[in-house]
N, C-alpha and C. Protein backbone atom coordinates (compact mmCIF):
# COMPACT_ATOMS: atom_id res chain seq x y z
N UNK A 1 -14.45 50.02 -0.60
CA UNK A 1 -14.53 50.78 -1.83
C UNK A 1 -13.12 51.06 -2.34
N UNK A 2 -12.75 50.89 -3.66
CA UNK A 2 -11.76 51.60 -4.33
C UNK A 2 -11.55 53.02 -4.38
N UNK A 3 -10.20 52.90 -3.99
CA UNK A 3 -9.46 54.61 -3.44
C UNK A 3 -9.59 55.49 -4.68
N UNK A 4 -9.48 54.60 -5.88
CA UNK A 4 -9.46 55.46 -7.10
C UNK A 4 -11.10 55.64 -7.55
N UNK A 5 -11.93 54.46 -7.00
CA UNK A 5 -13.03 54.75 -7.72
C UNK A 5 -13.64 56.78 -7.32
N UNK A 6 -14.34 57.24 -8.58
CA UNK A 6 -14.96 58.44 -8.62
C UNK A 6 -16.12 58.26 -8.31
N UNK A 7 -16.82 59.40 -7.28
CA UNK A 7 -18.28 59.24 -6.91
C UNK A 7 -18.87 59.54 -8.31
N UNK A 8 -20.66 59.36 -7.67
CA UNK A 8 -21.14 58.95 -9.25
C UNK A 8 -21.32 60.54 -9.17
N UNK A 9 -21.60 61.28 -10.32
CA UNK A 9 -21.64 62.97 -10.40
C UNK A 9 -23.32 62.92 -10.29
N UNK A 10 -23.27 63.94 -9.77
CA UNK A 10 -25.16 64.44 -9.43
C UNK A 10 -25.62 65.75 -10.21
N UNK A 11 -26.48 66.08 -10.94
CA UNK A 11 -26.37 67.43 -11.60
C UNK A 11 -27.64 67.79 -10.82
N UNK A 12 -27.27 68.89 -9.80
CA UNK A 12 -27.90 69.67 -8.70
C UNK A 12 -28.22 71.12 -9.50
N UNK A 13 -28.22 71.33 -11.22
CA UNK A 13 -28.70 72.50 -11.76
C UNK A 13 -30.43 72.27 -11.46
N UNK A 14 -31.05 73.92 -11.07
CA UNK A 14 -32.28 73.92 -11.18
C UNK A 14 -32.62 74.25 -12.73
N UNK A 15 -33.76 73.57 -13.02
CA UNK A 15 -34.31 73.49 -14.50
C UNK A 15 -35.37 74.98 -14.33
N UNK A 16 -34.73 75.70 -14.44
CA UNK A 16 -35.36 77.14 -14.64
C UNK A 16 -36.31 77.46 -15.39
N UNK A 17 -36.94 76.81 -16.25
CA UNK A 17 -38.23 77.07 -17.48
C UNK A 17 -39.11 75.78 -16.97
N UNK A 18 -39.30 75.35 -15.59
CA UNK A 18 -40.10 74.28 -15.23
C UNK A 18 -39.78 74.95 -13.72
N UNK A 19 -40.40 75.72 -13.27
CA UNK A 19 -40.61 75.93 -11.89
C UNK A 19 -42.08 75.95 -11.19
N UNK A 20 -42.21 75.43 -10.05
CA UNK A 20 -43.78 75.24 -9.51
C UNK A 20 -44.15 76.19 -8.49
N UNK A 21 -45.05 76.51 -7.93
CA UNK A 21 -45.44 77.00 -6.18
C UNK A 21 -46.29 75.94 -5.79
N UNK A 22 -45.50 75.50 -4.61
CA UNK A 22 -46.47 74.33 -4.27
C UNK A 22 -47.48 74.78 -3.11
N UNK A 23 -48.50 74.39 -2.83
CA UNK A 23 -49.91 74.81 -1.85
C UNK A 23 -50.41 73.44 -1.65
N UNK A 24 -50.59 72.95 -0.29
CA UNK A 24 -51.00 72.09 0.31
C UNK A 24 -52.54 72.52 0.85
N UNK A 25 -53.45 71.28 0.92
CA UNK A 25 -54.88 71.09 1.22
C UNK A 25 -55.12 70.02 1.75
N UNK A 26 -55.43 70.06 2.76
CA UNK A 26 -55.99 68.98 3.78
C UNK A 26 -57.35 69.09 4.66
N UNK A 27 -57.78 67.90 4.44
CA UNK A 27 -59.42 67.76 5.32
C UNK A 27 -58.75 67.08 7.07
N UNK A 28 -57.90 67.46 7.16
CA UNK A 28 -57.13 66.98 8.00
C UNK A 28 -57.94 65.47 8.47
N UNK A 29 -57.97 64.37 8.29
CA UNK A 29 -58.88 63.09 7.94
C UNK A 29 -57.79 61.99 7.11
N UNK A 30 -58.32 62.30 5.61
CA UNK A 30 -57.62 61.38 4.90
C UNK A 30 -57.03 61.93 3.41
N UNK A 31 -57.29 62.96 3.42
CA UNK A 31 -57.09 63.84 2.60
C UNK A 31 -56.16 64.68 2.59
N UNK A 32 -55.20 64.52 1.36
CA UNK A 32 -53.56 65.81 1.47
C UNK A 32 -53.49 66.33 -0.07
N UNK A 33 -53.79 67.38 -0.74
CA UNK A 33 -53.82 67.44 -1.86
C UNK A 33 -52.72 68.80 -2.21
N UNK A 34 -51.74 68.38 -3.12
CA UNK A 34 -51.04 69.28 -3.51
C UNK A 34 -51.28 70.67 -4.90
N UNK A 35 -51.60 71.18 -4.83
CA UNK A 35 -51.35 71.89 -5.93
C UNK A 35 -50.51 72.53 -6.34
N UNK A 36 -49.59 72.16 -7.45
CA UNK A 36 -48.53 72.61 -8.53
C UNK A 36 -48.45 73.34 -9.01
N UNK A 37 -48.74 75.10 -8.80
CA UNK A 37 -49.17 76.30 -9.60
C UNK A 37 -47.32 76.30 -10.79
N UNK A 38 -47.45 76.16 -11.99
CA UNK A 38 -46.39 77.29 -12.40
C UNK A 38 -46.01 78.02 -12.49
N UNK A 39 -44.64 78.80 -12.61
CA UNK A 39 -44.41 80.18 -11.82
C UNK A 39 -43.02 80.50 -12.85
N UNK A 40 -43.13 81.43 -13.27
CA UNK A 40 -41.56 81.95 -14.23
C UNK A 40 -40.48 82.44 -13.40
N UNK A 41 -39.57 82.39 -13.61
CA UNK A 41 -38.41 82.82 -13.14
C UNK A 41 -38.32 83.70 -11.96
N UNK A 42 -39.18 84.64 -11.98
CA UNK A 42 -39.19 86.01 -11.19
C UNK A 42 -40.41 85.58 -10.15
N UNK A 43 -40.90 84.37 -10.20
CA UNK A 43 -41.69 84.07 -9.15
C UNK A 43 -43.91 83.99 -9.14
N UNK A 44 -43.36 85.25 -10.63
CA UNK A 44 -44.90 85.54 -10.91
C UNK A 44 -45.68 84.48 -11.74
N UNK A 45 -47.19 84.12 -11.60
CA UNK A 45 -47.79 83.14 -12.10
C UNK A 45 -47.68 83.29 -13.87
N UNK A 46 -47.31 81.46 -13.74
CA UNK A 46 -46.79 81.62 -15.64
C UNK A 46 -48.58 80.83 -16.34
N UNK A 47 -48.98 81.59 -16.85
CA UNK A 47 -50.26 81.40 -17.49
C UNK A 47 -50.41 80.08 -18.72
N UNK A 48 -49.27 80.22 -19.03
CA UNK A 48 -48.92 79.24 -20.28
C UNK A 48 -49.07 77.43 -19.69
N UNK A 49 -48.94 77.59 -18.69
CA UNK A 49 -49.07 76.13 -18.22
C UNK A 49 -49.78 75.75 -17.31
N UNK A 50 -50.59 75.12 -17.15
CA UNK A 50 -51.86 74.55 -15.84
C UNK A 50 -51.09 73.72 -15.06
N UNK A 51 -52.27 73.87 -13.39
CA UNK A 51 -51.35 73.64 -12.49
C UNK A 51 -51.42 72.00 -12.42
N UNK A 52 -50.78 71.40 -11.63
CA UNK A 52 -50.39 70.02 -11.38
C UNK A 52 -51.45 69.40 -10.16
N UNK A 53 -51.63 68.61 -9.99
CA UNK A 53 -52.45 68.69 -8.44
C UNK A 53 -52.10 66.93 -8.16
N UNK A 54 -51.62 66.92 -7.16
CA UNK A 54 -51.69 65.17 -6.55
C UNK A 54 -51.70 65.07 -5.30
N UNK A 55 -52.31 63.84 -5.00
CA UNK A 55 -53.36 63.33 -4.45
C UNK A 55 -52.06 62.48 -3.14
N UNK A 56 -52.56 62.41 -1.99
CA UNK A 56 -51.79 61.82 -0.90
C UNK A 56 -51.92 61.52 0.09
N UNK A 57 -52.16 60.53 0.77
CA UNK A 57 -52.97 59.93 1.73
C UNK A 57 -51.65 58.37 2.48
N UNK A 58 -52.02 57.84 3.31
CA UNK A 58 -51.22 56.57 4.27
C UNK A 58 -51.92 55.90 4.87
N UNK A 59 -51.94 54.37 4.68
CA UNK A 59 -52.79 53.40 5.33
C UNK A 59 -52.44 53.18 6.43
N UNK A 60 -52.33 52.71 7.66
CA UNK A 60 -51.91 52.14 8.40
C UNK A 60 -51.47 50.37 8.21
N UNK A 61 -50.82 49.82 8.55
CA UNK A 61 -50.36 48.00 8.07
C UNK A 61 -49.51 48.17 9.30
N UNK A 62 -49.43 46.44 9.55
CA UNK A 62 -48.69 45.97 10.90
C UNK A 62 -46.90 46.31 10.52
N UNK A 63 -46.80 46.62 9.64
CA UNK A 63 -45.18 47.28 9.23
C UNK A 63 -45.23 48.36 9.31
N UNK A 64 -46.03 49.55 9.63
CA UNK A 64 -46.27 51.09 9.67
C UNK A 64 -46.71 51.49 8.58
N UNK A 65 -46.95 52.93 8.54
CA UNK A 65 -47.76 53.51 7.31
C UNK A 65 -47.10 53.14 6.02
N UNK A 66 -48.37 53.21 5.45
CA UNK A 66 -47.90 52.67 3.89
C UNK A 66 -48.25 54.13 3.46
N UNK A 67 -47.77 55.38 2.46
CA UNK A 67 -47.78 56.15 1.20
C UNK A 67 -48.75 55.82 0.38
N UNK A 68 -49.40 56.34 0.22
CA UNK A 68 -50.51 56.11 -1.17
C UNK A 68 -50.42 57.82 -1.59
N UNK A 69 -50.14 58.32 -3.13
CA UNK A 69 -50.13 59.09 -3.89
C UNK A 69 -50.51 58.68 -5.44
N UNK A 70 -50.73 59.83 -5.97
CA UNK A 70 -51.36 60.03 -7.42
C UNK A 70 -51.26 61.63 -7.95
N UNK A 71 -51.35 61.32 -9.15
CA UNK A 71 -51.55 62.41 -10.08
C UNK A 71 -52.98 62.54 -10.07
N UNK A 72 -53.69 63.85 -9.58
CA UNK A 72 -55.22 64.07 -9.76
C UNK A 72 -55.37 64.95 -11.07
N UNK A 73 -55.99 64.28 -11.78
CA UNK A 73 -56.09 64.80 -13.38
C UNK A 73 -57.87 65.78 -12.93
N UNK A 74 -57.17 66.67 -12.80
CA UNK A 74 -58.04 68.00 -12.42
C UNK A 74 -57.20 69.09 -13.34
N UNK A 75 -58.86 70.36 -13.03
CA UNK A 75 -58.24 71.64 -13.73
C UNK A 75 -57.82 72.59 -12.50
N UNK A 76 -58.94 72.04 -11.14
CA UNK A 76 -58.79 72.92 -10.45
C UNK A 76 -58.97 72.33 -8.94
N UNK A 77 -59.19 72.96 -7.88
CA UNK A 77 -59.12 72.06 -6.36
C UNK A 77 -60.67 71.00 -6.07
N UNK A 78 -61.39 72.33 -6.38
CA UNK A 78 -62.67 71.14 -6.62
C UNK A 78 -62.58 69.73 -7.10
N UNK A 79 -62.51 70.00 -9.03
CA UNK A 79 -62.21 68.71 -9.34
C UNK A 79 -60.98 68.14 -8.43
N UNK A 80 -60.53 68.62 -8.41
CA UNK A 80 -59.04 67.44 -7.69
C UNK A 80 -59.56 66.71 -6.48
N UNK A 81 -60.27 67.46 -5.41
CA UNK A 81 -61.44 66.94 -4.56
C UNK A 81 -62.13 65.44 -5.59
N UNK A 82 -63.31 66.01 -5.94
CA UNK A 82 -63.65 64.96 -6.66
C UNK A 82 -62.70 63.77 -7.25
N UNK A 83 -61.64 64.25 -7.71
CA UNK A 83 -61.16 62.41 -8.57
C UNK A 83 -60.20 61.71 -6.86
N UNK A 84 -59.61 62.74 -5.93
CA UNK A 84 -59.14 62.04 -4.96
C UNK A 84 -59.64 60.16 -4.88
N UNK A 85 -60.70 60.49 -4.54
CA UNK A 85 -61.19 59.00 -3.65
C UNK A 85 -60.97 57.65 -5.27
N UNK A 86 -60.90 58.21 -6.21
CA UNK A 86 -60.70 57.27 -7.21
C UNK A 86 -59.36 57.02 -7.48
N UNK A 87 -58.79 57.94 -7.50
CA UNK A 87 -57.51 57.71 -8.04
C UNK A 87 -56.76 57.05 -6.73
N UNK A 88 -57.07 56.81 -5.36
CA UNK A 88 -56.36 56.79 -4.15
C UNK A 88 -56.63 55.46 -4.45
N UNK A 89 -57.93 54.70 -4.75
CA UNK A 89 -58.40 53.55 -5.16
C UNK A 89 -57.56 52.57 -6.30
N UNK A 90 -57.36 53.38 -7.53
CA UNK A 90 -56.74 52.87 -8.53
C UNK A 90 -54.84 52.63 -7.97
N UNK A 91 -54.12 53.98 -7.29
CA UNK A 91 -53.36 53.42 -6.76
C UNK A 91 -52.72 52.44 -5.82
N UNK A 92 -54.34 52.16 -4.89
CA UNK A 92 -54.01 51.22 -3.55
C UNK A 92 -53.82 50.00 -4.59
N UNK A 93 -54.80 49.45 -5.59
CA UNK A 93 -54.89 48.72 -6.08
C UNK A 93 -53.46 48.45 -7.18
N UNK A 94 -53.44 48.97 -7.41
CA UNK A 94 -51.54 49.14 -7.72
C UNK A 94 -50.50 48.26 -6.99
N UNK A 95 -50.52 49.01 -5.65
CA UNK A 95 -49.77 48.52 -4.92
C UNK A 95 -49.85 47.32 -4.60
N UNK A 96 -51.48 46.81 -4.64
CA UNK A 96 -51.60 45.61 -3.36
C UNK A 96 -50.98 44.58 -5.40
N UNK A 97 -51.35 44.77 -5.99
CA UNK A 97 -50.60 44.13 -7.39
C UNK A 97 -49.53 44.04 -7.20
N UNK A 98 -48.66 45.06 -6.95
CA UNK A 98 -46.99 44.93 -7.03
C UNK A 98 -46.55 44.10 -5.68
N UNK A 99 -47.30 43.89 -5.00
CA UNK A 99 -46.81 43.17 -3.88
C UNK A 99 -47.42 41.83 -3.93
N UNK A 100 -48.37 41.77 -4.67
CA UNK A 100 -48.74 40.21 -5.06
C UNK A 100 -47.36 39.83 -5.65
N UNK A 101 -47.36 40.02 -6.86
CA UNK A 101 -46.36 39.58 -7.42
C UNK A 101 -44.50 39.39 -7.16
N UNK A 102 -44.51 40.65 -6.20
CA UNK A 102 -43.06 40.18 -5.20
C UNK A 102 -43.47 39.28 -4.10
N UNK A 103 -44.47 39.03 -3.70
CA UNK A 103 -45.15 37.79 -3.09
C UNK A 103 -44.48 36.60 -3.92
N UNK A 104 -45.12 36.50 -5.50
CA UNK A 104 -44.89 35.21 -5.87
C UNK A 104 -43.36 35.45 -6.64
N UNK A 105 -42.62 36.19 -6.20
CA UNK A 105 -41.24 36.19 -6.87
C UNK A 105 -40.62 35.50 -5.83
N UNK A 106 -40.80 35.81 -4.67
CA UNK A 106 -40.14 35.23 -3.59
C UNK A 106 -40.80 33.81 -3.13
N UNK A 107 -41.50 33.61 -3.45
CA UNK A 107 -42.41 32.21 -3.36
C UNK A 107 -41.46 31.50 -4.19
N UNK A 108 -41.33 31.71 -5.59
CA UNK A 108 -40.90 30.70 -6.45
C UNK A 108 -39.47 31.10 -6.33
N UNK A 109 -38.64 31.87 -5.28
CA UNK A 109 -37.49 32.32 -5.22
C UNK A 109 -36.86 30.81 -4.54
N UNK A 110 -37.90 30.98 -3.50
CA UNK A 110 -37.54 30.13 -2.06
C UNK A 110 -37.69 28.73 -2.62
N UNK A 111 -38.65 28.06 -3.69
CA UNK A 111 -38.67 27.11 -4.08
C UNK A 111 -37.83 26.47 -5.04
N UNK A 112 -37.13 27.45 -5.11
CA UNK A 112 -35.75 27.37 -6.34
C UNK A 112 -34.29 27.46 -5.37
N UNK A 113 -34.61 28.11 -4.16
CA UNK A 113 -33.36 27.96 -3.40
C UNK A 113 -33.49 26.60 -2.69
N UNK A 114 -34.36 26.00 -2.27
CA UNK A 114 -35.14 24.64 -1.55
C UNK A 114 -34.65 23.77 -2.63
N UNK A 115 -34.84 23.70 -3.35
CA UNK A 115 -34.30 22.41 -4.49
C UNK A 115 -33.26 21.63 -3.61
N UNK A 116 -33.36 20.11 -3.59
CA UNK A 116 -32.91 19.32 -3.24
C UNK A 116 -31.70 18.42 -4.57
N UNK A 117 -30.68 19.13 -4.26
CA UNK A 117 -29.71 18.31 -5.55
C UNK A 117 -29.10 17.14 -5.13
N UNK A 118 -29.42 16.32 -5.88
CA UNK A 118 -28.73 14.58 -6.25
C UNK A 118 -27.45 14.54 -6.75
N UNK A 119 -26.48 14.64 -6.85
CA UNK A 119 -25.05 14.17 -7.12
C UNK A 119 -25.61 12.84 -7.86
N UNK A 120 -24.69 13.28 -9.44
CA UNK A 120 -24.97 12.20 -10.85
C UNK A 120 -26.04 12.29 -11.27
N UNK A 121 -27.37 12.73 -11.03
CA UNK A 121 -28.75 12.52 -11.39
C UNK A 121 -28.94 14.36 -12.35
């Protein structure tokens, strides 16, 4: 690294008019559900904004656990219960997409590094 180069700057201010209380829920199973209460400055519940709730769960794979999370578009723990098993669905399915396709990035990576070059041709 360059002696002169400057680290990159990090802005470590807390955003004070966006604060949460977070509360964890588990069926201890397959189930981890967060809820996002908002909270004003002084700690007390801020009414003006509904809470957040997402969804969090890990597969097992021969590389170790895989992360599976979501946003559960709920009002409250119940519903958030309820959309869990869908939304865990819509994200697995996500994933196993994004890894198809770095599948075939590296497929047609390797077939582009494999090229056999002819000198004059």
């Amino acid at each position: 690294m360059d002696e002169n180069a400057q680290p990159q700057e990090i802005n470590f201010t807390v955003d004070k008019k966006n604060l949460y209380r977070e509360e964890s829920f588990t069926d201890l199973k397959v189930a981890s559900i967060r809820r996002l209460s908002p909270v004003n400055l002084d700690g007390t519940d801020d009414r003006t904004r509904t809470p957040i709730f997402m969804g969090h769960t890990q597969l097992m794979s021969p590389e170790g656990p895989v992360p599976i999370q979501s946003r559960l578009m709920a009002n409250n723990l119940v519903e958030a219960m309820d959309e869990f098993p869908g939304a865990m669905d819509k994200a697995l399915a996500a994933i196993i997409e994004n890894l198809k396709e770095l599948q075939k990035q590296e497929e047609a990576k390797k077939a582009e590094d494999s090229r056999i070059i002819v000198p004059g041709r």
